[in-house]
C-alpha atoms as a PDB file:
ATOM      1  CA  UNK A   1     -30.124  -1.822  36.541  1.00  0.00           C
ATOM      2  CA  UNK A   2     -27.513  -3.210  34.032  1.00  0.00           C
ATOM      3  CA  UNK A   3     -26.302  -6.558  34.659  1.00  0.00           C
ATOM      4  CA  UNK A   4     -21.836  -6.389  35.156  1.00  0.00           C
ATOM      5  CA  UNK A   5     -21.414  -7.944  31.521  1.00  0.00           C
ATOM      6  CA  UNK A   6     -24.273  -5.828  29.689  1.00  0.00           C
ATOM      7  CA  UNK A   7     -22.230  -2.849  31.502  1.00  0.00           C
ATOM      8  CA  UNK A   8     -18.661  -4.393  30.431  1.00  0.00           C
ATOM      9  CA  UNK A   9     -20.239  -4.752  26.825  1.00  0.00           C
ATOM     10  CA  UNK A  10     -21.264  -1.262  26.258  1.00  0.00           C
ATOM     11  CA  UNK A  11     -18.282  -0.136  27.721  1.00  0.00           C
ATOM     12  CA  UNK A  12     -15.985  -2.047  25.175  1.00  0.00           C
ATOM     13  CA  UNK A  13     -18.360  -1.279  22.543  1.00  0.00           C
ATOM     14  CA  UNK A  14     -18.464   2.940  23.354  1.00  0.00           C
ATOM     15  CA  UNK A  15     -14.264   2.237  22.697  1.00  0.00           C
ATOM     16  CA  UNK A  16     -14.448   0.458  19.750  1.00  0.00           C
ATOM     17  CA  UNK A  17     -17.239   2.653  18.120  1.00  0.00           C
ATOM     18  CA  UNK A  18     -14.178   5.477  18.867  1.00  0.00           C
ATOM     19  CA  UNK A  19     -10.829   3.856  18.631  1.00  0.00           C
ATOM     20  CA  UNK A  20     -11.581   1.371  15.424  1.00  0.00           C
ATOM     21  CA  UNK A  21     -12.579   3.372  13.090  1.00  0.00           C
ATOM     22  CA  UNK A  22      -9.719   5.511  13.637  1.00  0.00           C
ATOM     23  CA  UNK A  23      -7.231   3.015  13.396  1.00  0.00           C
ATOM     24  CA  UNK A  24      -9.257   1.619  10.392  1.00  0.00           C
ATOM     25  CA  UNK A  25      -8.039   4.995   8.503  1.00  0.00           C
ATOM     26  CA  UNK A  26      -4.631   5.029   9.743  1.00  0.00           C
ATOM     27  CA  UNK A  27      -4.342   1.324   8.535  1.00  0.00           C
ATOM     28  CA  UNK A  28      -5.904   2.234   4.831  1.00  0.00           C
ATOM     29  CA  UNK A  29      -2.996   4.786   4.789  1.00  0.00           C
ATOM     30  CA  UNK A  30      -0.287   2.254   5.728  1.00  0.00           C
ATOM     31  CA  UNK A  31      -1.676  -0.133   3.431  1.00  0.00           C
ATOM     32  CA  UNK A  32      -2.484   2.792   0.450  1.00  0.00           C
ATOM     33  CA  UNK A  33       1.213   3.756   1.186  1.00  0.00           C
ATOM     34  CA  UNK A  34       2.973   0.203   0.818  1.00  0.00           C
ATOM     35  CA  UNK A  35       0.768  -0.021  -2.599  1.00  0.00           C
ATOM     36  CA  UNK A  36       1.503   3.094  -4.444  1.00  0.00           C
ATOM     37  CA  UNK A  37       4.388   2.049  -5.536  1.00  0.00           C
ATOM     38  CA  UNK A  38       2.747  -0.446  -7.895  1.00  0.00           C
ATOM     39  CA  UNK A  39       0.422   2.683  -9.088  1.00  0.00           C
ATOM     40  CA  UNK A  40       3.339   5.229  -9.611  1.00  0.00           C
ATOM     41  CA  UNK A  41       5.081   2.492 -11.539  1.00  0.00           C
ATOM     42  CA  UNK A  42       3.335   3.401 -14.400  1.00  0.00           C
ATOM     43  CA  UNK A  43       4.439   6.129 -15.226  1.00  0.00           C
ATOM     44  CA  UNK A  44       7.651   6.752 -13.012  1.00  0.00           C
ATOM     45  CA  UNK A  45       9.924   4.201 -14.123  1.00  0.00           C
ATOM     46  CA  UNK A  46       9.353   5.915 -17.874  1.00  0.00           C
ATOM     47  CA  UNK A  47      10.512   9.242 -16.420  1.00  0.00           C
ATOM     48  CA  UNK A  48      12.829   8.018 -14.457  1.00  0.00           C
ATOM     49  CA  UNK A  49      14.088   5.270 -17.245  1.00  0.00           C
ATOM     50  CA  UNK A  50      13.636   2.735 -14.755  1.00  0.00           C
ATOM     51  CA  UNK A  51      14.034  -0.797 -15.703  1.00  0.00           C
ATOM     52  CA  UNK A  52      11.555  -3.559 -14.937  1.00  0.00           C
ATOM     53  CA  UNK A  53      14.547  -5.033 -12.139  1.00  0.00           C
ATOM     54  CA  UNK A  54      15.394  -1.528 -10.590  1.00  0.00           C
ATOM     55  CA  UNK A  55      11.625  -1.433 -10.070  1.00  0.00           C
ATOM     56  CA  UNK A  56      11.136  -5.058  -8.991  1.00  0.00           C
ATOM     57  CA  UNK A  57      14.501  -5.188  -6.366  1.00  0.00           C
ATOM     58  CA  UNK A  58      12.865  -1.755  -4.732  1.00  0.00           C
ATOM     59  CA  UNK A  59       9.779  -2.930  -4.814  1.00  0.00           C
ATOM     60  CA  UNK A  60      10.950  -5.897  -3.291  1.00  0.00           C
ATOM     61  CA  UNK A  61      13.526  -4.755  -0.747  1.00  0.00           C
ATOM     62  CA  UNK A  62      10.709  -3.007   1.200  1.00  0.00           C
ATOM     63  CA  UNK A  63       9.163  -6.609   2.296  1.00  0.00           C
ATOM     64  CA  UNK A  64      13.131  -7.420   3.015  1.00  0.00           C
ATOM     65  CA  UNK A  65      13.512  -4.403   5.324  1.00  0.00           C
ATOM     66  CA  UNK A  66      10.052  -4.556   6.821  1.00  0.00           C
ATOM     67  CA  UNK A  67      10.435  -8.383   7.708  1.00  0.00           C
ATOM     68  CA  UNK A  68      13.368  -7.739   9.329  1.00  0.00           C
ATOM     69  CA  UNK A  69      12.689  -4.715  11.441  1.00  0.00           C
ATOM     70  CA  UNK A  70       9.342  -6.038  13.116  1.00  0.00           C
ATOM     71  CA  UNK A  71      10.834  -7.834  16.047  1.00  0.00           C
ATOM     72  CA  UNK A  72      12.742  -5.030  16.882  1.00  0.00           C
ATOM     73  CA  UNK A  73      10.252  -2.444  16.501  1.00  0.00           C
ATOM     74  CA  UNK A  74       7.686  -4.247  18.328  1.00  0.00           C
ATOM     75  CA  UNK A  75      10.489  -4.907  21.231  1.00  0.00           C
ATOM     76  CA  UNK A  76      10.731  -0.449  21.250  1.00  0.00           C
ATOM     77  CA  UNK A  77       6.849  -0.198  21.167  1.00  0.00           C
ATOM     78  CA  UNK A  78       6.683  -2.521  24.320  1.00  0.00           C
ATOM     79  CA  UNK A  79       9.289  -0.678  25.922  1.00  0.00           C
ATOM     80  CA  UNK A  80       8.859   3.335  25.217  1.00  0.00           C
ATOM     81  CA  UNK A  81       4.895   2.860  24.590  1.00  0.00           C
ATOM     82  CA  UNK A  82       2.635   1.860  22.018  1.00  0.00           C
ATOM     83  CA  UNK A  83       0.928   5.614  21.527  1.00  0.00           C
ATOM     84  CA  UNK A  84       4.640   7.316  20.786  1.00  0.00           C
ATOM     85  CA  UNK A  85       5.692   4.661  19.010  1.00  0.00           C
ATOM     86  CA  UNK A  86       2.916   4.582  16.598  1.00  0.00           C
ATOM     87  CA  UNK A  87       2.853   8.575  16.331  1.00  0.00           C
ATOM     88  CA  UNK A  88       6.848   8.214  15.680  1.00  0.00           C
ATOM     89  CA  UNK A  89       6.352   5.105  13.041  1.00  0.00           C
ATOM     90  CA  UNK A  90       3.592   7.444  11.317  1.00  0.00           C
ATOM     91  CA  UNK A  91       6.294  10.420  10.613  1.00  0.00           C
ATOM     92  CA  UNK A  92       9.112   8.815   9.928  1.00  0.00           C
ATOM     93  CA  UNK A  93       6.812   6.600   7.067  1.00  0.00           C
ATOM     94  CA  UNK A  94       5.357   9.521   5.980  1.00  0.00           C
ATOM     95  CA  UNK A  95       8.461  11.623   5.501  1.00  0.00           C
ATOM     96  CA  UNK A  96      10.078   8.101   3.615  1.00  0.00           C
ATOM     97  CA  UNK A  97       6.864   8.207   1.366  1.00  0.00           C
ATOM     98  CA  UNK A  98       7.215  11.563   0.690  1.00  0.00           C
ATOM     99  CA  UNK A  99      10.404  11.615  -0.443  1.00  0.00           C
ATOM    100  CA  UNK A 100       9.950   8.733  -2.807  1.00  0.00           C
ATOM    101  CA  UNK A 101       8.623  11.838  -4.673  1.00  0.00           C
ATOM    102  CA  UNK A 102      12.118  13.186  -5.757  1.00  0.00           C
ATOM    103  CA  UNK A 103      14.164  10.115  -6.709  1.00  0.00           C
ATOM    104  CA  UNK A 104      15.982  10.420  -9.453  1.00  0.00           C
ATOM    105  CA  UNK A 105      18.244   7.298  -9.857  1.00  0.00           C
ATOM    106  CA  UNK A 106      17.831   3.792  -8.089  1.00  0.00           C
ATOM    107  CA  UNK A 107      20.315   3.867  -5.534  1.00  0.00           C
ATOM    108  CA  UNK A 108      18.211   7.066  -3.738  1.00  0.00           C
ATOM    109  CA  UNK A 109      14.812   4.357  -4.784  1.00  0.00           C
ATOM    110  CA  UNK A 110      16.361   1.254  -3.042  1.00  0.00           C
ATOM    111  CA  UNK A 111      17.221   3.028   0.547  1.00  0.00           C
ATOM    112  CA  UNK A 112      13.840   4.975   0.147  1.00  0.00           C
ATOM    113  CA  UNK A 113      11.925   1.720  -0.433  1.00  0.00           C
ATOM    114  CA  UNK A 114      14.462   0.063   2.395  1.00  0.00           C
ATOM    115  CA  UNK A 115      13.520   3.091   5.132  1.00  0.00           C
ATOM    116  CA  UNK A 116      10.005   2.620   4.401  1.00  0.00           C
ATOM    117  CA  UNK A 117      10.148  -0.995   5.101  1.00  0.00           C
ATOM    118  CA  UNK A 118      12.110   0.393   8.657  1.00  0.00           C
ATOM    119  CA  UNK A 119       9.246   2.956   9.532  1.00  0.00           C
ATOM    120  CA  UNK A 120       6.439   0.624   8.466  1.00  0.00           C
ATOM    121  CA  UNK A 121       7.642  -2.868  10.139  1.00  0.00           C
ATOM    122  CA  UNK A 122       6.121  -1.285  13.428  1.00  0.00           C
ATOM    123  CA  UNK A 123       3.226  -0.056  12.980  1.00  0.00           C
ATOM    124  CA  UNK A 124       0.717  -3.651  12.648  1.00  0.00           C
ATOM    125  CA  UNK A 125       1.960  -4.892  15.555  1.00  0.00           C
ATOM    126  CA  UNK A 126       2.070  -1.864  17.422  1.00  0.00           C
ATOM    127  CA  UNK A 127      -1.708  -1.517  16.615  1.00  0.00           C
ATOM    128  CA  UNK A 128      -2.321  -4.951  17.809  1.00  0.00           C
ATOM    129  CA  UNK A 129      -0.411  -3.848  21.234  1.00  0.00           C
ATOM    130  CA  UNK A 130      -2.087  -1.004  21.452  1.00  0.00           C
ATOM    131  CA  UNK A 131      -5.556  -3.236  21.291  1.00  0.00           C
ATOM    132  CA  UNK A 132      -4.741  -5.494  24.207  1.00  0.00           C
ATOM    133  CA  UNK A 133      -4.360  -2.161  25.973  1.00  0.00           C
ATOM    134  CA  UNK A 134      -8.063  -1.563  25.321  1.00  0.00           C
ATOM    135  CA  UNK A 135      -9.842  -4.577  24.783  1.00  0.00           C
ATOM    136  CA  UNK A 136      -9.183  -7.741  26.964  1.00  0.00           C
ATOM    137  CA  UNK A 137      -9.118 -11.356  24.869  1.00  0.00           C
ATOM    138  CA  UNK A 138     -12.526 -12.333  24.909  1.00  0.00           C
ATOM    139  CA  UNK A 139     -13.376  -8.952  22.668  1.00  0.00           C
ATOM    140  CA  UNK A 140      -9.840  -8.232  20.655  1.00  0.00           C
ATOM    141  CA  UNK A 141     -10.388 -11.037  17.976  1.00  0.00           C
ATOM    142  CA  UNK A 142     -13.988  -9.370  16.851  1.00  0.00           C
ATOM    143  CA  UNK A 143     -12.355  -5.759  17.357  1.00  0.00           C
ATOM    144  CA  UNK A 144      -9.123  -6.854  15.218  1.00  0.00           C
ATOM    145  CA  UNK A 145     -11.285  -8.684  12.975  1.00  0.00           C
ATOM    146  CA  UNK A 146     -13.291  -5.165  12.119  1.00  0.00           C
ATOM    147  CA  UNK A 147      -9.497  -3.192  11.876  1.00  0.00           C
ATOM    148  CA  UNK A 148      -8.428  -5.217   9.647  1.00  0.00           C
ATOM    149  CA  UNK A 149     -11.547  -4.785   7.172  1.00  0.00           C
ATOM    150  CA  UNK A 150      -9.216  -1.627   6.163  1.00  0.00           C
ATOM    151  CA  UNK A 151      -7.144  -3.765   3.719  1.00  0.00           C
ATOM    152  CA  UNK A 152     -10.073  -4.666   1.287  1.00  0.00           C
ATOM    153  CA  UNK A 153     -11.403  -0.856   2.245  1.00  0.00           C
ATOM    154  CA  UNK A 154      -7.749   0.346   0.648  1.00  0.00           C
ATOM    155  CA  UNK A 155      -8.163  -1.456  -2.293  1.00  0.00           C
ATOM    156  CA  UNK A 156     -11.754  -0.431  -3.068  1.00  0.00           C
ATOM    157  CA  UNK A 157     -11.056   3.054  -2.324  1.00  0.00           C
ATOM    158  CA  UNK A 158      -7.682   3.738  -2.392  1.00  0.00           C
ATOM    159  CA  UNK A 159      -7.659   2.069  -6.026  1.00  0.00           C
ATOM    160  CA  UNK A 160      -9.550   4.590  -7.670  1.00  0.00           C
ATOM    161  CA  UNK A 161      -8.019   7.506  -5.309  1.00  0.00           C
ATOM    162  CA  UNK A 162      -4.661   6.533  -7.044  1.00  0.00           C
ATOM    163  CA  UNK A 163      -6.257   7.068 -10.441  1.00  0.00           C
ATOM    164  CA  UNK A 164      -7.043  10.128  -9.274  1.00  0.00           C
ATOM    165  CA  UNK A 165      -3.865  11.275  -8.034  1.00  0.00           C
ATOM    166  CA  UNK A 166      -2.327   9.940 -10.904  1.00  0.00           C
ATOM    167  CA  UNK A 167      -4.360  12.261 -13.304  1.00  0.00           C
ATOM    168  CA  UNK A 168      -2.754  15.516 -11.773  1.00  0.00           C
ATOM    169  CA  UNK A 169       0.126  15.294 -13.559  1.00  0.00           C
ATOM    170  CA  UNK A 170       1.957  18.540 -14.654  1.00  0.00           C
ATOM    171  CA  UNK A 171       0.136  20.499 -11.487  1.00  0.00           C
ATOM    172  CA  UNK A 172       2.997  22.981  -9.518  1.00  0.00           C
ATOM    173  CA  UNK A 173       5.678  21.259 -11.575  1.00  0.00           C
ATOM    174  CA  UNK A 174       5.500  17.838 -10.430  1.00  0.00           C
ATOM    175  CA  UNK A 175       4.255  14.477 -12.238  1.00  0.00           C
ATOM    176  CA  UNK A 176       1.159  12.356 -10.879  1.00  0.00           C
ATOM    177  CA  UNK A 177       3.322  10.069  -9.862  1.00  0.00           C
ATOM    178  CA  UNK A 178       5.002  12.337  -7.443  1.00  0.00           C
ATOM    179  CA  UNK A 179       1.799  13.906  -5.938  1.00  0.00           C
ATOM    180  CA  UNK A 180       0.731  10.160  -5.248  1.00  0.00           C
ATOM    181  CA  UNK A 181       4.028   9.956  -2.988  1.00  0.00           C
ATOM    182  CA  UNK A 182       3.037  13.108  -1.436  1.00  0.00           C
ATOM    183  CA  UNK A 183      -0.038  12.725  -0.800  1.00  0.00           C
END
């Protein structure tokens, strides 16, 4: 018979093998989405006759509004839930990236770019919430350690994704630069 810890350890281990990798993908997406800006760059701000400053203050006002809004929205995920919260974070991010795709003048790319910040500012520390939910301390540091392998994952993958995305430019009507905001 299993010893109590050998039983606690496959226990925590059967969760992580389920719950990490999943919130390893939905992490590469947050981080993917906060970095396509830099990719779509390329070619938006041409179309778009975007200077180098429009780009750089919406670039930048995303870390302004996401700074800012992670207090509170970790104060709404302790209150109303980490699982809705994170679900609710997810769509309201998504439909903000998304509609980065049909900006046409900086004033619609600074609130985008400012919302985003908003929906995202949530969603790390909700994650890390949601982990003391599941894990208890002496396990969460090795379990967060392994989530948060997703950043270097987005930039190997994601990087060349982005090319991809990029390259489908002129497909139903819409520049690669907009199908990397929608997709």
């Amino acid at each position: 018979m299993a010893q109590p810890q050998q039983e606690q350890e496959l226990v925590f281990a059967k969760v992580a093998k389920r719950l990490i990798p999943f919130i390893m993908v939905l992490y590469v997406t947050n981080y993917l989405d906060r970095v396509n800006v830099g990719f779509a760059a390329l070619t938006m701000n041409r179309d778009l006759g975007f200077s180098a400053t429009v780009y750089g203050f919406a670039a930048s006002i995303f870390f302004v509004s996401y700074a800012l809004f992670q207090i509170p929205a970790t104060v709404i995920l302790e209150r109303v839930g980490a699982r809705r919260t994170v679900f609710a974070i997810m769509a309201a991010w998504g439909a903000c990236s998304a509609a980065n795709a049909f900006i046409t003048e900086p004033m619609g790319f600074y609130a985008l770019r400012f919302l985003l910040g908003v929906a995202e500012a949530g969603f790390f520390p909700g994650i890390i919430l949601y982990l003391t939910f599941w894990f208890p301390k002496e396990y969460r540091a090795r379990f967060t350690a392994t989530f948060m392998m997703a950043i270097p994952f987005s930039s190997v993958f994601g990087s060349p994704l982005s090319g991809l995305i990029l390259g489908m430019d002129g497909i139903a009507g819409l520049r690669g630069w907009q199908w990397l905001f929608l997709s």
